[in-house]
N, C-alpha and C. Protein backbone atom coordinates (compact mmCIF):
# COMPACT_ATOMS: atom_id res chain seq x y z
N UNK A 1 -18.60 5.27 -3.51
CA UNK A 1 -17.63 4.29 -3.97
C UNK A 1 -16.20 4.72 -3.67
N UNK A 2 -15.94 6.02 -3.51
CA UNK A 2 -14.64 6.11 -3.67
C UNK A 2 -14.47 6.15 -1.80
N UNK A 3 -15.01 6.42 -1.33
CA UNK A 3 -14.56 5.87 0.13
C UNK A 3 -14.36 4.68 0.68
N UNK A 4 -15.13 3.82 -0.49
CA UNK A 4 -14.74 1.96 -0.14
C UNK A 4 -13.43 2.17 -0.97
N UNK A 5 -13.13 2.67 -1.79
CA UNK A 5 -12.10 2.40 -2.88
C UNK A 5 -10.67 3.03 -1.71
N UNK A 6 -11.48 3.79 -0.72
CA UNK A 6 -9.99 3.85 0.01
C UNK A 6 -9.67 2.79 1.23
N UNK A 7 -10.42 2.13 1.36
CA UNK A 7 -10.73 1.26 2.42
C UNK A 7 -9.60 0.10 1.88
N UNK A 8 -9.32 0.22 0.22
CA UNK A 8 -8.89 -0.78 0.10
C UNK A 8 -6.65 -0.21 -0.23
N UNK A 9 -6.85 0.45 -0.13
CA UNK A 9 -5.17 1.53 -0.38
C UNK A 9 -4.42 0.97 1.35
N UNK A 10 -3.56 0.85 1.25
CA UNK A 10 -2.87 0.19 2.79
C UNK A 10 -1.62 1.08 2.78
N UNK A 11 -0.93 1.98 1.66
CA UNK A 11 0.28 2.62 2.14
C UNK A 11 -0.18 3.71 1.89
N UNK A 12 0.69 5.19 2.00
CA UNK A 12 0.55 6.29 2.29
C UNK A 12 1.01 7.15 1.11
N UNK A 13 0.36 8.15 0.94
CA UNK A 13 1.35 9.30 -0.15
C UNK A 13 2.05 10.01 0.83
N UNK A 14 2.89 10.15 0.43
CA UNK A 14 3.93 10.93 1.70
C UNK A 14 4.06 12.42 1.26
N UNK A 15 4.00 12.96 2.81
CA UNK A 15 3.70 14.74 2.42
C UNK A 15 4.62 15.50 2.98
N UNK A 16 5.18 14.96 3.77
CA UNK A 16 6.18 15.80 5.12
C UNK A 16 7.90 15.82 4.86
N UNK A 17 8.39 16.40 5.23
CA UNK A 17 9.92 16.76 5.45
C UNK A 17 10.39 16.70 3.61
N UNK A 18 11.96 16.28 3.94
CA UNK A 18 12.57 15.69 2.96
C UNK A 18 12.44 15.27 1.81
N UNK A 19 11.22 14.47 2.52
CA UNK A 19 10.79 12.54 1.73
C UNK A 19 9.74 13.39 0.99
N UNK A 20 8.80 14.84 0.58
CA UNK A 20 8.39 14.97 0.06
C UNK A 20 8.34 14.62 -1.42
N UNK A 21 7.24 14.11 -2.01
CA UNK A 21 7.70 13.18 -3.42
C UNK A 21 6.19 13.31 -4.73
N UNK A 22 6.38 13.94 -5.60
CA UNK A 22 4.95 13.17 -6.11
C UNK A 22 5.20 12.41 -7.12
N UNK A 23 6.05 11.01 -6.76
CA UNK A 23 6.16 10.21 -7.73
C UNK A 23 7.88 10.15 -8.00
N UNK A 24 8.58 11.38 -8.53
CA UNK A 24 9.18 11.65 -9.66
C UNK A 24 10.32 11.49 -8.58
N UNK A 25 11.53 10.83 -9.18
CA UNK A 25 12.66 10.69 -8.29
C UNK A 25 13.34 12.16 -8.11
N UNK A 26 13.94 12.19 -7.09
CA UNK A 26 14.79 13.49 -6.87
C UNK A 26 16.36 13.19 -6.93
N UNK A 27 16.48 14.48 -7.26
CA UNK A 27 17.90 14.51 -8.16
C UNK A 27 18.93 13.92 -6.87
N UNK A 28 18.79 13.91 -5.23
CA UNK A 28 19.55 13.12 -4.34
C UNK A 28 19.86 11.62 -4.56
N UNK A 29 18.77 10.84 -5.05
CA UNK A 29 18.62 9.58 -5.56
C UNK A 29 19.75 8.41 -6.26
N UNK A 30 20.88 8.13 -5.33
CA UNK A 30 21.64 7.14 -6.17
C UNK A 30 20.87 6.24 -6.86
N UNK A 31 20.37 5.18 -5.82
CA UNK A 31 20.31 4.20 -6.15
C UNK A 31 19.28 3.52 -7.41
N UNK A 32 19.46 2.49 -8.12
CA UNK A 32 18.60 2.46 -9.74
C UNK A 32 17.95 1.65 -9.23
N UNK A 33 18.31 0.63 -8.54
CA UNK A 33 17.49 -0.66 -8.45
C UNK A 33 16.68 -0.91 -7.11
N UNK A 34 15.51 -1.94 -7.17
CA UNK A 34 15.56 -2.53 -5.78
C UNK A 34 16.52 -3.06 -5.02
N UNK A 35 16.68 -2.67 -3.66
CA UNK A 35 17.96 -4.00 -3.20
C UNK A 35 17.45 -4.98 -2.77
N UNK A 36 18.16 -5.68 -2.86
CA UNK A 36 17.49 -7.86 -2.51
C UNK A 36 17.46 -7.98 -1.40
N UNK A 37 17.40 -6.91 -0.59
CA UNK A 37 16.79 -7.75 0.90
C UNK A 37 15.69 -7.24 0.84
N UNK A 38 15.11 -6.53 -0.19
CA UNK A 38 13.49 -5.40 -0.03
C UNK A 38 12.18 -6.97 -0.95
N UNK A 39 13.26 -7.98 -1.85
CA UNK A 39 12.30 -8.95 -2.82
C UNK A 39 11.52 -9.77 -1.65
N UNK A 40 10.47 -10.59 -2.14
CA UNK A 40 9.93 -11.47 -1.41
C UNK A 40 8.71 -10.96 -1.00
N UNK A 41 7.94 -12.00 -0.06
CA UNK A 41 6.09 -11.98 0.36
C UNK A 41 6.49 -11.19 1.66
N UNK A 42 5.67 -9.80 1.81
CA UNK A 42 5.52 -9.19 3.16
C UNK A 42 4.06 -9.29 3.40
N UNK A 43 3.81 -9.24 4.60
CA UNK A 43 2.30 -9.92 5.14
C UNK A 43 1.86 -8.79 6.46
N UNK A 44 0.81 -8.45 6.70
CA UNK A 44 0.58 -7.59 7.60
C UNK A 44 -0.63 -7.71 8.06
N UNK A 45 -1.79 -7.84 9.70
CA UNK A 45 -3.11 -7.47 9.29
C UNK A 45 -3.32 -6.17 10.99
N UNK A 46 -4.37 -5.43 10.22
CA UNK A 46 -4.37 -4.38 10.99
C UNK A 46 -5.86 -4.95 11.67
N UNK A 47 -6.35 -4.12 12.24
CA UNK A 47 -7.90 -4.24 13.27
C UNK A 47 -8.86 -3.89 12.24
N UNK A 48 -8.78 -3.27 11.03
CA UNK A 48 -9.84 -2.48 10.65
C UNK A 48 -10.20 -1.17 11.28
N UNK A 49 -11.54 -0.70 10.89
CA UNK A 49 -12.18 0.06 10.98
C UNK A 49 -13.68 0.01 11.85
N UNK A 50 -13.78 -0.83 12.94
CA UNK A 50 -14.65 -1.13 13.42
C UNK A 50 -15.69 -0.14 14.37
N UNK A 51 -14.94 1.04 14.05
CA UNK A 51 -16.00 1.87 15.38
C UNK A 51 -16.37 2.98 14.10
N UNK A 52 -15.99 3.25 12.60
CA UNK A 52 -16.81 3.67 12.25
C UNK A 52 -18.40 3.65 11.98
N UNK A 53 -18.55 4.62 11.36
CA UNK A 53 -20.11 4.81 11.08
C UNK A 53 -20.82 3.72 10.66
N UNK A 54 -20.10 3.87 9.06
CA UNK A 54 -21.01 2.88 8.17
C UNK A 54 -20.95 3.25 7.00
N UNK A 55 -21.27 4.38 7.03
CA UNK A 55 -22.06 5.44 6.08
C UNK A 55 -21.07 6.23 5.35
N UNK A 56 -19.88 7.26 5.67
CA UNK A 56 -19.17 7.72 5.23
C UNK A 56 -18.03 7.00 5.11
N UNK A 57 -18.01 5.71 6.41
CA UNK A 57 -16.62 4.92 6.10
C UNK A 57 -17.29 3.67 6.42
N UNK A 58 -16.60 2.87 5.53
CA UNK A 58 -17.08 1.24 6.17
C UNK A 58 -16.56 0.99 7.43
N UNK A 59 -17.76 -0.18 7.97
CA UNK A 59 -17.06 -0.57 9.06
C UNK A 59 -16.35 -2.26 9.23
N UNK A 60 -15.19 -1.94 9.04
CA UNK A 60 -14.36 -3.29 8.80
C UNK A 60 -13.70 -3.96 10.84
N UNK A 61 -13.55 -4.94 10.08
CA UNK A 61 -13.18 -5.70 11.89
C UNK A 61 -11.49 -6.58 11.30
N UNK A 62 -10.72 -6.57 9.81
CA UNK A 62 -10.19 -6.85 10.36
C UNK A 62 -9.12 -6.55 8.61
N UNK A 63 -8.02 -5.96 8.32
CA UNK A 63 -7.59 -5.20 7.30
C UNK A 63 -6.11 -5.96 6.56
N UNK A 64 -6.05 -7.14 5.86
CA UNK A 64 -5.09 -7.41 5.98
C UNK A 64 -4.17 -7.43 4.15
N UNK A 65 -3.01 -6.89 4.46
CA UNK A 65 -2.16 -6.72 3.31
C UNK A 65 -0.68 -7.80 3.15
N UNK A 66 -0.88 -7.96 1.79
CA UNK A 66 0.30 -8.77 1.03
C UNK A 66 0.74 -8.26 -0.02
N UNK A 67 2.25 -7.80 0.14
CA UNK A 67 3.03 -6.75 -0.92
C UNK A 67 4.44 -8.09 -1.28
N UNK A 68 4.00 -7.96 -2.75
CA UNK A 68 5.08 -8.87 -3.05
C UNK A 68 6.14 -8.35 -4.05
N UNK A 69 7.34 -8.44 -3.70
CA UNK A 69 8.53 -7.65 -4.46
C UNK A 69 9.22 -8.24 -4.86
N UNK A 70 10.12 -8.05 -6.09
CA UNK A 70 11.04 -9.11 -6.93
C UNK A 70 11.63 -7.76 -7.83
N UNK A 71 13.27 -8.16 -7.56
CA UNK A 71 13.71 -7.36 -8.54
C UNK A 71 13.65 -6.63 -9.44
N UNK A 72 13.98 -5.13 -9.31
CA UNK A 72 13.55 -4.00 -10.85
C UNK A 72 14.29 -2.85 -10.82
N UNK A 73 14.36 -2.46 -11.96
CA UNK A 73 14.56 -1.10 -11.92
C UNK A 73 14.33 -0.54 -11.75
N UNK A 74 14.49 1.51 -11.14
CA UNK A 74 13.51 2.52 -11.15
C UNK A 74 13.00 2.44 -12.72
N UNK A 75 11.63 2.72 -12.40
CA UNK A 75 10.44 3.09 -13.48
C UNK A 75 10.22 1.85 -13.89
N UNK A 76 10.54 0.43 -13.14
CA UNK A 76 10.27 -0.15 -14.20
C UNK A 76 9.19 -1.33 -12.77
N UNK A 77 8.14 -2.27 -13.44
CA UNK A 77 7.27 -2.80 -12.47
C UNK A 77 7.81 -3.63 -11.32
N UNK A 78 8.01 -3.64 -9.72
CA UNK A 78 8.41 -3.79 -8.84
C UNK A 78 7.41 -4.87 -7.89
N UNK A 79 6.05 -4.97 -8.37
CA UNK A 79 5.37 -5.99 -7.69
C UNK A 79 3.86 -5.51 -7.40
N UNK A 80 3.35 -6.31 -6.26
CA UNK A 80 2.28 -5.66 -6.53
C UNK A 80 1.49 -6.06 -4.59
N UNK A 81 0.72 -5.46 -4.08
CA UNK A 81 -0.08 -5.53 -3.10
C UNK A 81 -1.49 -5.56 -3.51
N UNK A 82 -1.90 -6.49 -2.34
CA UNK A 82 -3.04 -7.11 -2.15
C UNK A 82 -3.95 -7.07 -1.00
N UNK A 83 -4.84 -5.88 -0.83
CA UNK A 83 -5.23 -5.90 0.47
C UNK A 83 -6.63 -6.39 0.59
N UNK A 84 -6.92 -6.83 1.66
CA UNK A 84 -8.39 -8.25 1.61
C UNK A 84 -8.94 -6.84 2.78
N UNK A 85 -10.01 -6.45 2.98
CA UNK A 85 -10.78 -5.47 3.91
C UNK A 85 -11.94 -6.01 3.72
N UNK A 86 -12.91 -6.94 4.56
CA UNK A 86 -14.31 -7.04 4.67
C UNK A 86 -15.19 -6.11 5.43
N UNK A 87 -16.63 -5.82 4.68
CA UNK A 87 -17.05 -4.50 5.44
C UNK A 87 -18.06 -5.21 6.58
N UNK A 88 -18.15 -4.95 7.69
CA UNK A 88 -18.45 -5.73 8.53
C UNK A 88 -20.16 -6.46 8.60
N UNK A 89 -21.22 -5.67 8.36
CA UNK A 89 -22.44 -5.69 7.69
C UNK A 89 -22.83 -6.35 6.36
N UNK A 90 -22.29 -5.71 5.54
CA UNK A 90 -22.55 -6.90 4.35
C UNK A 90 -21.59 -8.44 3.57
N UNK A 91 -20.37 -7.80 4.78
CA UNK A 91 -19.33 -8.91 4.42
C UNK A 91 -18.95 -9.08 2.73
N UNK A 92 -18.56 -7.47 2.13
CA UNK A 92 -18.98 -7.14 0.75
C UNK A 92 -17.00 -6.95 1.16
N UNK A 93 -16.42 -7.47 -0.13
CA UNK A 93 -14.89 -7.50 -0.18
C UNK A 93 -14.26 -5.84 -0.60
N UNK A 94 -14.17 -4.85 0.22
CA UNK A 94 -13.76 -3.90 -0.43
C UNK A 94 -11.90 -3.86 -0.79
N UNK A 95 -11.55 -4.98 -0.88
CA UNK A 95 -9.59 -4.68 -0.92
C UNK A 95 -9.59 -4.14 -2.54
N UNK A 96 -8.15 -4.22 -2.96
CA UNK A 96 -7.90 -3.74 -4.01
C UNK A 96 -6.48 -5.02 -4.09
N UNK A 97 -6.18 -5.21 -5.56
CA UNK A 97 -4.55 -5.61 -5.90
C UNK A 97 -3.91 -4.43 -7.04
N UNK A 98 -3.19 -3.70 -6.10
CA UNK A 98 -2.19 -2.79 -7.23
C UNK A 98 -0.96 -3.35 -7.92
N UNK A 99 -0.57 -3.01 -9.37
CA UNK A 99 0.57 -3.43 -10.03
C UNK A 99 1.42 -1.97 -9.40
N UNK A 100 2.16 -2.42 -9.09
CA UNK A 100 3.68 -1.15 -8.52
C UNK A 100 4.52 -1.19 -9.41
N UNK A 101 4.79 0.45 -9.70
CA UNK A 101 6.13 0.71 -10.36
C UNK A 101 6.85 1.04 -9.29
N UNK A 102 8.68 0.80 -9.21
CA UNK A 102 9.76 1.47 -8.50
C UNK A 102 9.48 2.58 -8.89
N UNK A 103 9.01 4.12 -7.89
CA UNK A 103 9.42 5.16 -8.74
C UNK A 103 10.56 5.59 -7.82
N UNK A 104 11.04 5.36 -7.08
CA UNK A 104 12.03 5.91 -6.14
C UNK A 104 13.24 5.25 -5.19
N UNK A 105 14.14 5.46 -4.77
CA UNK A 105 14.73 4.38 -4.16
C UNK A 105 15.46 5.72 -2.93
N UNK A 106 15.29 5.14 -1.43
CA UNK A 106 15.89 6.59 -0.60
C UNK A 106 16.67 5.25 0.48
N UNK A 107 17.40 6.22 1.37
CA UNK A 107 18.11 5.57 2.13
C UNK A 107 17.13 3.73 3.04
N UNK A 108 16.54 4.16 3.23
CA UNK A 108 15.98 3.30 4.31
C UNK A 108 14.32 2.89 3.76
N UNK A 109 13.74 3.94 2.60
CA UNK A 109 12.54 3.47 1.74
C UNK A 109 12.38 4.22 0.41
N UNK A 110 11.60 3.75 -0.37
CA UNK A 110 11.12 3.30 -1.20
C UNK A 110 9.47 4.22 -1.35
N UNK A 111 9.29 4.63 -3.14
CA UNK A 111 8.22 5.48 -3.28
C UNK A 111 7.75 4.16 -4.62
N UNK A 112 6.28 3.64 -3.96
CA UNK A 112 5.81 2.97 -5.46
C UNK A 112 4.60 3.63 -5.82
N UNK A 113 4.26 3.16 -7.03
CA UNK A 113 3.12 3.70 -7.68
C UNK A 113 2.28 2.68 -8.07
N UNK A 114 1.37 3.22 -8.15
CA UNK A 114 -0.15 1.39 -8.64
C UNK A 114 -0.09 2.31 -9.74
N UNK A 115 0.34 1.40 -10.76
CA UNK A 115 0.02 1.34 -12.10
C UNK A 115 -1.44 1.35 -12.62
N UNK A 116 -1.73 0.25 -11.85
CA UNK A 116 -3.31 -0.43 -12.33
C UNK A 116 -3.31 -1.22 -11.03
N UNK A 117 -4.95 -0.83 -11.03
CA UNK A 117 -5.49 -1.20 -9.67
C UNK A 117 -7.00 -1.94 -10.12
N UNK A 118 -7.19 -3.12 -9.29
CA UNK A 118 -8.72 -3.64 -9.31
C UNK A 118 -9.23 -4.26 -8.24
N UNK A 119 -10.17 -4.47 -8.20
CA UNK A 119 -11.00 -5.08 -7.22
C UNK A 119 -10.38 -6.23 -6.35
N UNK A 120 -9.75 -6.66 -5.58
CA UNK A 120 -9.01 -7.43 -4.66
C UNK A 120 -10.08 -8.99 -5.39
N UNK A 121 -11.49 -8.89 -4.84
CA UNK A 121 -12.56 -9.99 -5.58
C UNK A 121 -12.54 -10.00 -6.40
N UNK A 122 -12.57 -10.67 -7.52
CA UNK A 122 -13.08 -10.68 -9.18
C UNK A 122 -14.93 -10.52 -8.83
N UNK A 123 -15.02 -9.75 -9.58
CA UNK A 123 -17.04 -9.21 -9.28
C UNK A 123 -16.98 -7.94 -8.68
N UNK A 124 -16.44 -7.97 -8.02
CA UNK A 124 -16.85 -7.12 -6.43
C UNK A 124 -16.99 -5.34 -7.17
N UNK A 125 -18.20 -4.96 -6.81
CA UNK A 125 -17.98 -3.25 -7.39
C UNK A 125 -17.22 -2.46 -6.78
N UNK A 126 -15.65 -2.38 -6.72
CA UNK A 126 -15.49 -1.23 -5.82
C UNK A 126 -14.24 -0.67 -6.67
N UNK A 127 -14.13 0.48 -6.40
CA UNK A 127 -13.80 1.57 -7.62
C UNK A 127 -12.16 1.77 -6.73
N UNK A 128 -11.37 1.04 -7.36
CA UNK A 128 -9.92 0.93 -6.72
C UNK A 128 -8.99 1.81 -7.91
N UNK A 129 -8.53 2.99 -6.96
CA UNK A 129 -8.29 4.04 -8.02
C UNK A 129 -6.58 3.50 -8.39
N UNK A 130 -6.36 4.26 -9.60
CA UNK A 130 -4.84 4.29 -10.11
C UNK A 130 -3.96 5.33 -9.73
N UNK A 131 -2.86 5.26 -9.84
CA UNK A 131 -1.80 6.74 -9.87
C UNK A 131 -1.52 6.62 -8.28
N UNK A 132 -1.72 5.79 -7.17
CA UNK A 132 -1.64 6.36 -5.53
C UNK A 132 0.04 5.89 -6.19
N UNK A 133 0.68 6.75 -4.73
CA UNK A 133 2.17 7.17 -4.88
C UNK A 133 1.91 6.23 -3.16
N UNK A 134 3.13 5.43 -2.93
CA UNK A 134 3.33 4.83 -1.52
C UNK A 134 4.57 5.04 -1.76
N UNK A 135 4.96 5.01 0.37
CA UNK A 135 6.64 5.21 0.64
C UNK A 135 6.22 3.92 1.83
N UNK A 136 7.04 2.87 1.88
CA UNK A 136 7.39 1.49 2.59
C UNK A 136 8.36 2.06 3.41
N UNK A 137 9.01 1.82 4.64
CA UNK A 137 10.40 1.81 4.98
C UNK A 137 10.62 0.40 5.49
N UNK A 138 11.91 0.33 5.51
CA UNK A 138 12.61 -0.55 5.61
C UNK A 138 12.96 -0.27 7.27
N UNK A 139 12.34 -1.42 8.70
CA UNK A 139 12.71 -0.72 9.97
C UNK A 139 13.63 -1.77 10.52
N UNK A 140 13.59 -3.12 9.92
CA UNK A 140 14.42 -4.24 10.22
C UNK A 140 14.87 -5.17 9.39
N UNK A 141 15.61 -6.84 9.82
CA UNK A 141 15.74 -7.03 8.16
C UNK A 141 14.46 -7.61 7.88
N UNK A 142 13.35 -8.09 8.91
CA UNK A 142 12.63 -8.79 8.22
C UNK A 142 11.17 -8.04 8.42
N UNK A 143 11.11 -6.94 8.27
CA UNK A 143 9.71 -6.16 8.89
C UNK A 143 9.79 -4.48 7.66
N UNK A 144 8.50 -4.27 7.40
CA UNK A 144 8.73 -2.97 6.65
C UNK A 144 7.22 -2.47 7.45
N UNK A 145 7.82 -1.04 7.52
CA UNK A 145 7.09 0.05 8.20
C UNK A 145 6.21 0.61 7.08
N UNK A 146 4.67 0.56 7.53
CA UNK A 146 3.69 1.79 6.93
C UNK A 146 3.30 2.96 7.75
N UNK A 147 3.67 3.92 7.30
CA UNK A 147 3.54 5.47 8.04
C UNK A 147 1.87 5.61 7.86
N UNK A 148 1.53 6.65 9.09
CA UNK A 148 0.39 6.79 9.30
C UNK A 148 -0.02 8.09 8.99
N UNK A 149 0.70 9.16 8.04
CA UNK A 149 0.19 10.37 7.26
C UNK A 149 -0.43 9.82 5.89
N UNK A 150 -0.76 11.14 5.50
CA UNK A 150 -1.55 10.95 3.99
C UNK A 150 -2.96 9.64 4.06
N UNK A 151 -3.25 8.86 2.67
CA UNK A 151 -3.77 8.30 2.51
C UNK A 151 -4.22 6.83 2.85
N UNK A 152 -3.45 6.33 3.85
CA UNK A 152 -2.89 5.06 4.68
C UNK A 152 -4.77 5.24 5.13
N UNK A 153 -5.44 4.01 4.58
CA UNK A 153 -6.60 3.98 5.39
C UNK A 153 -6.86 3.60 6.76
N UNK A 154 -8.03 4.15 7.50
CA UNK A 154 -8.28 3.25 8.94
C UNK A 154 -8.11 1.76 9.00
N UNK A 155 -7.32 1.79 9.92
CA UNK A 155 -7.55 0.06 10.37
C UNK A 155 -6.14 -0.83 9.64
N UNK A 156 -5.41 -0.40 8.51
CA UNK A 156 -4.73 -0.35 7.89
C UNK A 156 -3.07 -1.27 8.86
N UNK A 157 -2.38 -2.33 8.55
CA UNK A 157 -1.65 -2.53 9.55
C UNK A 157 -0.37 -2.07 9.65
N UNK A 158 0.39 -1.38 10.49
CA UNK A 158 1.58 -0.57 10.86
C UNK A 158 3.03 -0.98 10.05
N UNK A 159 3.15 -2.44 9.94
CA UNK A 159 3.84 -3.36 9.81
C UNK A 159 3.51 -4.44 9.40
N UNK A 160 4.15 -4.52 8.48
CA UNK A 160 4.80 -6.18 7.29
C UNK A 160 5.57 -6.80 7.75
N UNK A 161 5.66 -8.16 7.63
CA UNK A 161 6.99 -9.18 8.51
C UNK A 161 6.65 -9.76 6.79
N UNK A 162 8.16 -10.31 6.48
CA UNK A 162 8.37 -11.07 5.74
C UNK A 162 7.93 -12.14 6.04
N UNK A 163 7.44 -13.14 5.09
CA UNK A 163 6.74 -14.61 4.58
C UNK A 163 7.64 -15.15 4.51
């Protein structure tokens, strides 16, 4: 279960340079709030996971995410993503919808946290964990970047365009 449960996670915990983070803002950190060009529907779909196994990873054909943002404070709830992942064989819904806290605010992105996480389906058994830490960047005005370290699953799509 917990390998479908990652099938359904679409951003990354970030591990490298600087931007190292587990969660907790760093004392560099002006900024309190979201800024208003970050609110609104971002939309993304990746290829999936289609040349895996099966067995240790699903095999998905097509991975698609919706992160929706509206004004907040750090620490306080910032929105939430929705990723739809069908496994290609049983056509069994492995996504997840996370509630996001702001925990961070950096030049160009952003560190959220899933509060609470569930099953993307209402029914669906798949064990969509809590506590993941994501970093978004900001690469244009109307597009946000997902990095491809840490926990960012296969198939997962690169890029969000605003709705």
């Amino acid at each position: 279960m917990a390998l479908m449960a990652a099938a359904g996670t679409f951003l990354v915990r970030h591990f490298s340079g600087d931007d190292a983070s587990d969660g907790t803002p760093s004392p560099s950190s002006t900024a309190t709030s979201l800024p208003e060009a970050w609110a609104g529907t971002w939309v993304g779909t990746g290829p999936g996971n289609p040349t895996s196994d099966g067995f240790t990873e699903p095999r998905t054909n097509r991975f698609t995410v919706t992160l929706t943002l509206h004004p907040a404070q750090r620490g306080e709830l910032a929105g939430k993503q929705v990723s739809r992942v069908t496994e290609v064989n049983t056509k069994r819904e492995l996504g997840c919808t996370d509630t996001l806290r702001l925990q961070e605010i950096r030049k160009a992105s952003m560190v959220l946290k899933a509060v609470s996480s569930q099953s993307a389906e209402q029914g669906a058994e798949v064990a969509c964990p809590n506590g993941s830490t994501y970093v978004v960047t900001m690469t244009g005005r109307d597009t946000l970047g997902l990095h491809k370290e840490g926990d960012q699953s296969a198939g997962a799509p690169s890029t969000l365009t605003r709705r």
